[in-house]
PDB file of N, CA and C in Angstrom:
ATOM      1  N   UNK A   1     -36.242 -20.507   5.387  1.00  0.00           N
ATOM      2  CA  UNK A   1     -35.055 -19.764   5.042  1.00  0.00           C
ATOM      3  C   UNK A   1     -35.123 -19.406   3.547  1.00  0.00           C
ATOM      4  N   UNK A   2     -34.835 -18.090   3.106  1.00  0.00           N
ATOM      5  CA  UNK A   2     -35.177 -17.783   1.891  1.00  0.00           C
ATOM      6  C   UNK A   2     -33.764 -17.831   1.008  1.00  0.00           C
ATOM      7  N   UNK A   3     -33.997 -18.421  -0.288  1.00  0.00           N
ATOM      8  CA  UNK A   3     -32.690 -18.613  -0.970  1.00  0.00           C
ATOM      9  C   UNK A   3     -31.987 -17.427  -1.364  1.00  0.00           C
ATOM     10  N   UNK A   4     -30.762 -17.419  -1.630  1.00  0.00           N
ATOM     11  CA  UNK A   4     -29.897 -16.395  -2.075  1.00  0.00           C
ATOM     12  C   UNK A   4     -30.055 -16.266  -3.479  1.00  0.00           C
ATOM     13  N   UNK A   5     -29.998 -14.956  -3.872  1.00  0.00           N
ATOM     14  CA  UNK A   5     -30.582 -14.681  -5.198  1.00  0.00           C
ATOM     15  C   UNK A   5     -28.662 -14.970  -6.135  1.00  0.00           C
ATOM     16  N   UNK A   6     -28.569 -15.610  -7.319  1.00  0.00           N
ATOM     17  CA  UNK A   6     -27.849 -15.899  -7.669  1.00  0.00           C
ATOM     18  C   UNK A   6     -26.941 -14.723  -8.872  1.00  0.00           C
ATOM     19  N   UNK A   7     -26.040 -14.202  -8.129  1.00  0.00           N
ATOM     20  CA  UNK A   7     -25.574 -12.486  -8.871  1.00  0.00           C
ATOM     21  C   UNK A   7     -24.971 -13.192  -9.900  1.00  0.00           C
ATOM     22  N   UNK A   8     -24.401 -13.941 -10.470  1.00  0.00           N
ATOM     23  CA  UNK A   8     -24.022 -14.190 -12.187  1.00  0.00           C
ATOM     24  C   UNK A   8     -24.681 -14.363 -12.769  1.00  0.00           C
ATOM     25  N   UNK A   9     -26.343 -14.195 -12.363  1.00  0.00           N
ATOM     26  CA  UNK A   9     -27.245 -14.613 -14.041  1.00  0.00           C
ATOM     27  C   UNK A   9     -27.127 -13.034 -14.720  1.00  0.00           C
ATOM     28  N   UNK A  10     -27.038 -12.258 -13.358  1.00  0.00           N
ATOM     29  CA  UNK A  10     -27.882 -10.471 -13.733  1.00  0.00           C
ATOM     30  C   UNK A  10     -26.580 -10.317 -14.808  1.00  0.00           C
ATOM     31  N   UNK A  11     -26.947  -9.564 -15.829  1.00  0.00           N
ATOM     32  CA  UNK A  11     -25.786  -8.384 -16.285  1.00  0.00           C
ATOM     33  C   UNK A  11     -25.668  -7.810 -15.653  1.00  0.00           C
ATOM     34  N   UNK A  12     -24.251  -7.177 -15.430  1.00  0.00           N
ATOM     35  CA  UNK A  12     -23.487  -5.544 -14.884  1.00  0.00           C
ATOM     36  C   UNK A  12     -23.967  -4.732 -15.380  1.00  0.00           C
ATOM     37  N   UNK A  13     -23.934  -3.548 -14.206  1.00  0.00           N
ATOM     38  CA  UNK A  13     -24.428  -2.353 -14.892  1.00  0.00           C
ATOM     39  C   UNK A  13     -22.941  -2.060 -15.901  1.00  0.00           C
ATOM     40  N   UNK A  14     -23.058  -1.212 -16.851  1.00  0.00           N
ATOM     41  CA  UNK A  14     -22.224  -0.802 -17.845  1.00  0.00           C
ATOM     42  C   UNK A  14     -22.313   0.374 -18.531  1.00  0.00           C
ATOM     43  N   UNK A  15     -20.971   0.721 -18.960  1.00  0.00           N
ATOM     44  CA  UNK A  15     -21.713   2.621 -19.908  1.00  0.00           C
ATOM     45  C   UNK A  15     -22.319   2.322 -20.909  1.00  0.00           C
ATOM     46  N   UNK A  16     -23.146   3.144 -21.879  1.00  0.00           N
ATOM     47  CA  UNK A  16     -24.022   2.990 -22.701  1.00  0.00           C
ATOM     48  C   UNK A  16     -22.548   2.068 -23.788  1.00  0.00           C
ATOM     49  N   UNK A  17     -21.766   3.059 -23.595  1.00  0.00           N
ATOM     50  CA  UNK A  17     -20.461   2.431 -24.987  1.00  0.00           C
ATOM     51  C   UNK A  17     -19.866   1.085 -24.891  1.00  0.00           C
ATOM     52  N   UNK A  18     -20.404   0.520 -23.952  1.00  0.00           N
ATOM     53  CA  UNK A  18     -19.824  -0.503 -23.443  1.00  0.00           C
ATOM     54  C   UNK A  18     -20.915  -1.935 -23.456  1.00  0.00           C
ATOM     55  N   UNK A  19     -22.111  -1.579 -24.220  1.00  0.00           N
ATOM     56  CA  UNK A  19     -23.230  -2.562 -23.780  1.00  0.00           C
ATOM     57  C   UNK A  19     -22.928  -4.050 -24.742  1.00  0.00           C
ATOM     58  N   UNK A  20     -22.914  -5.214 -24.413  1.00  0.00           N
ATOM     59  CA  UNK A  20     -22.643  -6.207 -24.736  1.00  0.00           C
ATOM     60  C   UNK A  20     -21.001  -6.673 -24.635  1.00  0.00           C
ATOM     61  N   UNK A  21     -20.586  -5.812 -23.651  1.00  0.00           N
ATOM     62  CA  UNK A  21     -19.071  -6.556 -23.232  1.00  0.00           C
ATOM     63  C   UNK A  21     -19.076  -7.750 -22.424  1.00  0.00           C
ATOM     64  N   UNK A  22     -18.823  -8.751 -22.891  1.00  0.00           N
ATOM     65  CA  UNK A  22     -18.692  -9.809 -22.147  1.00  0.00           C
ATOM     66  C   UNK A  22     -16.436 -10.180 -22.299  1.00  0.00           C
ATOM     67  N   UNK A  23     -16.051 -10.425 -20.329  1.00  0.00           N
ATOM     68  CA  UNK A  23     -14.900 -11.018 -20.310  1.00  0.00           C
ATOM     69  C   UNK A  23     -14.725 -12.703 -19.509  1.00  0.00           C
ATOM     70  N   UNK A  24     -14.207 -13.243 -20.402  1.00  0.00           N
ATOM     71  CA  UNK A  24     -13.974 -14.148 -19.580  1.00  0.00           C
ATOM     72  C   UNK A  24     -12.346 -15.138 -19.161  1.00  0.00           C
ATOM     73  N   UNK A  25     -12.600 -15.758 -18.626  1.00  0.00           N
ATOM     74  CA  UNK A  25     -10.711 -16.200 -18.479  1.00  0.00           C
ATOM     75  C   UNK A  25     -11.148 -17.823 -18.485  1.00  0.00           C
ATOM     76  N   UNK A  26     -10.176 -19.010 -19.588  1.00  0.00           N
ATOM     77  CA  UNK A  26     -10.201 -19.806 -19.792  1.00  0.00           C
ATOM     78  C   UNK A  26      -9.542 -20.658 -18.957  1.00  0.00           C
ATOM     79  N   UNK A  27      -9.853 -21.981 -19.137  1.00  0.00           N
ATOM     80  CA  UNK A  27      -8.853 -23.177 -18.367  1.00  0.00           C
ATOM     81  C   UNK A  27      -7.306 -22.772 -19.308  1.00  0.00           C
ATOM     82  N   UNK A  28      -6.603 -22.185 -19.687  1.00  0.00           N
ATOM     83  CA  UNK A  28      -5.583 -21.903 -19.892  1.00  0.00           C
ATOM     84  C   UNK A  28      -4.777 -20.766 -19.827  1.00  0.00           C
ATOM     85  N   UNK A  29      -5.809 -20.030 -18.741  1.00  0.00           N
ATOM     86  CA  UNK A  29      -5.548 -18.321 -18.315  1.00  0.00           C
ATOM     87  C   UNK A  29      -5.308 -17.057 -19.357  1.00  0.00           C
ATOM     88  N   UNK A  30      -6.124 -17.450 -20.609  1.00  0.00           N
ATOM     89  CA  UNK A  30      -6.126 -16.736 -21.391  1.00  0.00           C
ATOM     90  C   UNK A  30      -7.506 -15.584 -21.405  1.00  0.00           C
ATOM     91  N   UNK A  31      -7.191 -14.671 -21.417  1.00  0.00           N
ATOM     92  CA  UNK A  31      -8.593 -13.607 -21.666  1.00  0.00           C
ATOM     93  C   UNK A  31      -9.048 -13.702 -22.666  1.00  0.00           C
ATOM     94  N   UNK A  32     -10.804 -13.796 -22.827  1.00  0.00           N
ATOM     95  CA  UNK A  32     -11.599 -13.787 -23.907  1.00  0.00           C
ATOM     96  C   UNK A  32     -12.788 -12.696 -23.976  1.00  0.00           C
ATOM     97  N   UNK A  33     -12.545 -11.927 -24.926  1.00  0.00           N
ATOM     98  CA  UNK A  33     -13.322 -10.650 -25.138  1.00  0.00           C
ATOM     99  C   UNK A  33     -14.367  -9.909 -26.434  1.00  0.00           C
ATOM    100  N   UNK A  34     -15.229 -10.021 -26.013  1.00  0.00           N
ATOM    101  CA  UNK A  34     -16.198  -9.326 -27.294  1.00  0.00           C
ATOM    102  C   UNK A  34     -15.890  -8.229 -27.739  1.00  0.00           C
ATOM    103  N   UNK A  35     -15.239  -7.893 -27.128  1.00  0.00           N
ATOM    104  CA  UNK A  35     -14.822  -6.493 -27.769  1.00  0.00           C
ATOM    105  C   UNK A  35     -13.091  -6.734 -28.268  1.00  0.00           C
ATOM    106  N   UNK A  36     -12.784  -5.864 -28.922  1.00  0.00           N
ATOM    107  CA  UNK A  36     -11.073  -5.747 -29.816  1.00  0.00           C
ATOM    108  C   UNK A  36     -10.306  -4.773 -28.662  1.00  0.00           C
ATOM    109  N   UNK A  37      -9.438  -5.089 -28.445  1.00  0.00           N
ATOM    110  CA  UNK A  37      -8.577  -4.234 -27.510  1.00  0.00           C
ATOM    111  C   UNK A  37      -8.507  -2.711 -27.967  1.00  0.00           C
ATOM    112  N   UNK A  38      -8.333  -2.657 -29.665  1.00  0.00           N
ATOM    113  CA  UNK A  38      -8.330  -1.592 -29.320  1.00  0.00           C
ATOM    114  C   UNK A  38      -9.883  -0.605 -29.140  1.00  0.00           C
ATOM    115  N   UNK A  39     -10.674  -0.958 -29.319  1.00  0.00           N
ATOM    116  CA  UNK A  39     -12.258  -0.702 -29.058  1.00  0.00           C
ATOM    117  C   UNK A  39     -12.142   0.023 -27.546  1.00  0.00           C
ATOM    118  N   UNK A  40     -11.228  -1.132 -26.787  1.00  0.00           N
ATOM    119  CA  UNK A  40     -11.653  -1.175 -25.410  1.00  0.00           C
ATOM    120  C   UNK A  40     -10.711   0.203 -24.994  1.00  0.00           C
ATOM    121  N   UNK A  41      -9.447   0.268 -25.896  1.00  0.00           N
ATOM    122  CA  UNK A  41      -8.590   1.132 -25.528  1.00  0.00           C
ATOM    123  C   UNK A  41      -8.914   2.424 -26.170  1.00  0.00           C
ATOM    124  N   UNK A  42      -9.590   2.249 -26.722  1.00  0.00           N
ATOM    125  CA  UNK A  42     -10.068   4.136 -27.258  1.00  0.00           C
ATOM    126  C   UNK A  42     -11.647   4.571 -26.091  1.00  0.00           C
ATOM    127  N   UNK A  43     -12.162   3.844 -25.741  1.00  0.00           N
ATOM    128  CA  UNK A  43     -12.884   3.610 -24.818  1.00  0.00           C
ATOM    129  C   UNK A  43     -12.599   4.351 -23.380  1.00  0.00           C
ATOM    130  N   UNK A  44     -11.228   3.553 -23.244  1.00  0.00           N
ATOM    131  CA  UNK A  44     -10.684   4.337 -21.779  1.00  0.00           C
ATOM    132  C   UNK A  44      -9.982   5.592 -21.895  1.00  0.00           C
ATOM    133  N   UNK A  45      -9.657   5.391 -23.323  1.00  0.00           N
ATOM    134  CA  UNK A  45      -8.610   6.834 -23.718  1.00  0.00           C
ATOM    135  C   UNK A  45      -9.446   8.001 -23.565  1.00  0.00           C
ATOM    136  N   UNK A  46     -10.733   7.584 -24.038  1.00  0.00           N
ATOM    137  CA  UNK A  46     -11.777   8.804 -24.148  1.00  0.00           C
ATOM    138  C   UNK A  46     -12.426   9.502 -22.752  1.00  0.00           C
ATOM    139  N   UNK A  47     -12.559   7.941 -21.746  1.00  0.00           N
ATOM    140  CA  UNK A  47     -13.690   8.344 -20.728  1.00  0.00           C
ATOM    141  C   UNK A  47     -12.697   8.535 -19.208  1.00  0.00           C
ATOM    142  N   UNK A  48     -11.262   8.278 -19.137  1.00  0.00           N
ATOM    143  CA  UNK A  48     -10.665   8.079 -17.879  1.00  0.00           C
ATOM    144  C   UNK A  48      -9.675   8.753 -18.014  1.00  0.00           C
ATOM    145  N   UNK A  49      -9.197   9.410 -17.223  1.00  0.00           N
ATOM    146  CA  UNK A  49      -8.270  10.747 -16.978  1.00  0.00           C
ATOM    147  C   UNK A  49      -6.736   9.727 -16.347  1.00  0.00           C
ATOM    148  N   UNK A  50      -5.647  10.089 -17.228  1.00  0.00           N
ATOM    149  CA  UNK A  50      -4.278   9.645 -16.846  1.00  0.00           C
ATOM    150  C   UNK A  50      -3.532   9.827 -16.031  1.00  0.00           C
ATOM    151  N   UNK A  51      -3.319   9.415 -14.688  1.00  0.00           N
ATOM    152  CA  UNK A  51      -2.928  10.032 -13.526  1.00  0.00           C
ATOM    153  C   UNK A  51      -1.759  10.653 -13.500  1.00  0.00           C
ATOM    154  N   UNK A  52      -0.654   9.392 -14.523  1.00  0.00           N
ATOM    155  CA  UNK A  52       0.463   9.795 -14.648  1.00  0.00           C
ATOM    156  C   UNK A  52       0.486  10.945 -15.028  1.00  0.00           C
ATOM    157  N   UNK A  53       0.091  10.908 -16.706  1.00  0.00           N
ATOM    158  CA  UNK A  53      -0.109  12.354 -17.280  1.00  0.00           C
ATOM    159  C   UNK A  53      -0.509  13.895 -16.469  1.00  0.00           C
ATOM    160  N   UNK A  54      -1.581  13.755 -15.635  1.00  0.00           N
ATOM    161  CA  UNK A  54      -2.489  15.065 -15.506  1.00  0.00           C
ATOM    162  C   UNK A  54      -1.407  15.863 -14.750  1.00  0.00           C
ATOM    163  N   UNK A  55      -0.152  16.171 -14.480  1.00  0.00           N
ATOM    164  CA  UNK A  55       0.378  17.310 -14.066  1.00  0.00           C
ATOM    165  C   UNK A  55       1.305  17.778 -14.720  1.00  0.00           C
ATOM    166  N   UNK A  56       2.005  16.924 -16.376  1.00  0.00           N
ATOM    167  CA  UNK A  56       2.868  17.381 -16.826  1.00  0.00           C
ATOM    168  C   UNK A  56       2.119  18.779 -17.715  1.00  0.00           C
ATOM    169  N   UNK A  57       3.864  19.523 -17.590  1.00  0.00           N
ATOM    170  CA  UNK A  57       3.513  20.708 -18.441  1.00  0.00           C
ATOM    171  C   UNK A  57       4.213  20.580 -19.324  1.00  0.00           C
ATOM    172  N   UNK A  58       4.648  19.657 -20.263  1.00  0.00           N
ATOM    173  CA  UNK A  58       5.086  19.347 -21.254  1.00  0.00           C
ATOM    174  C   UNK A  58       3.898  18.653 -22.315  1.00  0.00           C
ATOM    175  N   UNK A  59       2.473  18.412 -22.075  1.00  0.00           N
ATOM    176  CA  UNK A  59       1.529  18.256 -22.602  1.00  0.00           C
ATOM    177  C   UNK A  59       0.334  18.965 -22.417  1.00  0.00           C
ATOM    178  N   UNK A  60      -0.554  19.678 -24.031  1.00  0.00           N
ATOM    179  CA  UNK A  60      -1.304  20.201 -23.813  1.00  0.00           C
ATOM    180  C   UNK A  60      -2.695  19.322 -23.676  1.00  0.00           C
ATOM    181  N   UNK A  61      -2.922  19.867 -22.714  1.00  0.00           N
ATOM    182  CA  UNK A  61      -4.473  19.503 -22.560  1.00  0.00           C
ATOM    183  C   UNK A  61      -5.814  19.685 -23.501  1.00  0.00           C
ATOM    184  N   UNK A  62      -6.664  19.190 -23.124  1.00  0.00           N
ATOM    185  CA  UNK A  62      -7.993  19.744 -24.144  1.00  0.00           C
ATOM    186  C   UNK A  62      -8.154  20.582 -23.464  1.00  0.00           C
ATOM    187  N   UNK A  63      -8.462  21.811 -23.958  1.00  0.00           N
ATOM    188  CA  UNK A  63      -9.609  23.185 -23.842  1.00  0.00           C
ATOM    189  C   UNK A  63      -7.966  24.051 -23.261  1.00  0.00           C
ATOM    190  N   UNK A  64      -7.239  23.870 -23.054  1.00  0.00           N
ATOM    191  CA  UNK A  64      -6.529  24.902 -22.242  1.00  0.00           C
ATOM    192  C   UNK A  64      -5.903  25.389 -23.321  1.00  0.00           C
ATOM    193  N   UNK A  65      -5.655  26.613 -23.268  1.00  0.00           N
ATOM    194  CA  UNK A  65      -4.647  27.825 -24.413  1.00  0.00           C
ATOM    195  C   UNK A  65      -3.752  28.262 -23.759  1.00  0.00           C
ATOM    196  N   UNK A  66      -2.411  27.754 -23.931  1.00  0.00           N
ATOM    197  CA  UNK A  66      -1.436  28.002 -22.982  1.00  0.00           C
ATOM    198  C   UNK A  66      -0.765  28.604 -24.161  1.00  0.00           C
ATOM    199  N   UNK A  67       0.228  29.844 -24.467  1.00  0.00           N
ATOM    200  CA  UNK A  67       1.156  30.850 -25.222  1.00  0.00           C
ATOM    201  C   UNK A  67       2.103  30.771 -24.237  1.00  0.00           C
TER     202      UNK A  67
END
């Protein structure tokens, strides 16, 4: 019987902007992060589209020229 290969040694795949993120959660349920929140939050600001946001027309978008 052949052993099971053990998936927590591998790193995650990850975006290039993202290489050396390590998260973890303590015996006191606290999050611990290599990266600074806000790092992480200009990160998502940049690469992930706002669901809430994407239909108001009270905000302009990038690239659109609305008069």
């Amino acid at each position: 019987m052949a052993k099971k290969k053990n998936k927590k040694d591998a790193d995650p795949k990850v975006h290039e902007d993202l290489k050396g993120f390590k998260m973890d959660i303590n015996s006191f349920g606290e999050i611990n992060s290599s990266f600074s929140i806000d790092k992480i939050n200009e990160f998502l600001n940049k690469n992930v589209e706002d669901k809430k946001l994407k239909d108001r027309d009270d905000l302009d978008s990038e690239g659109s020229d609305k008069e």
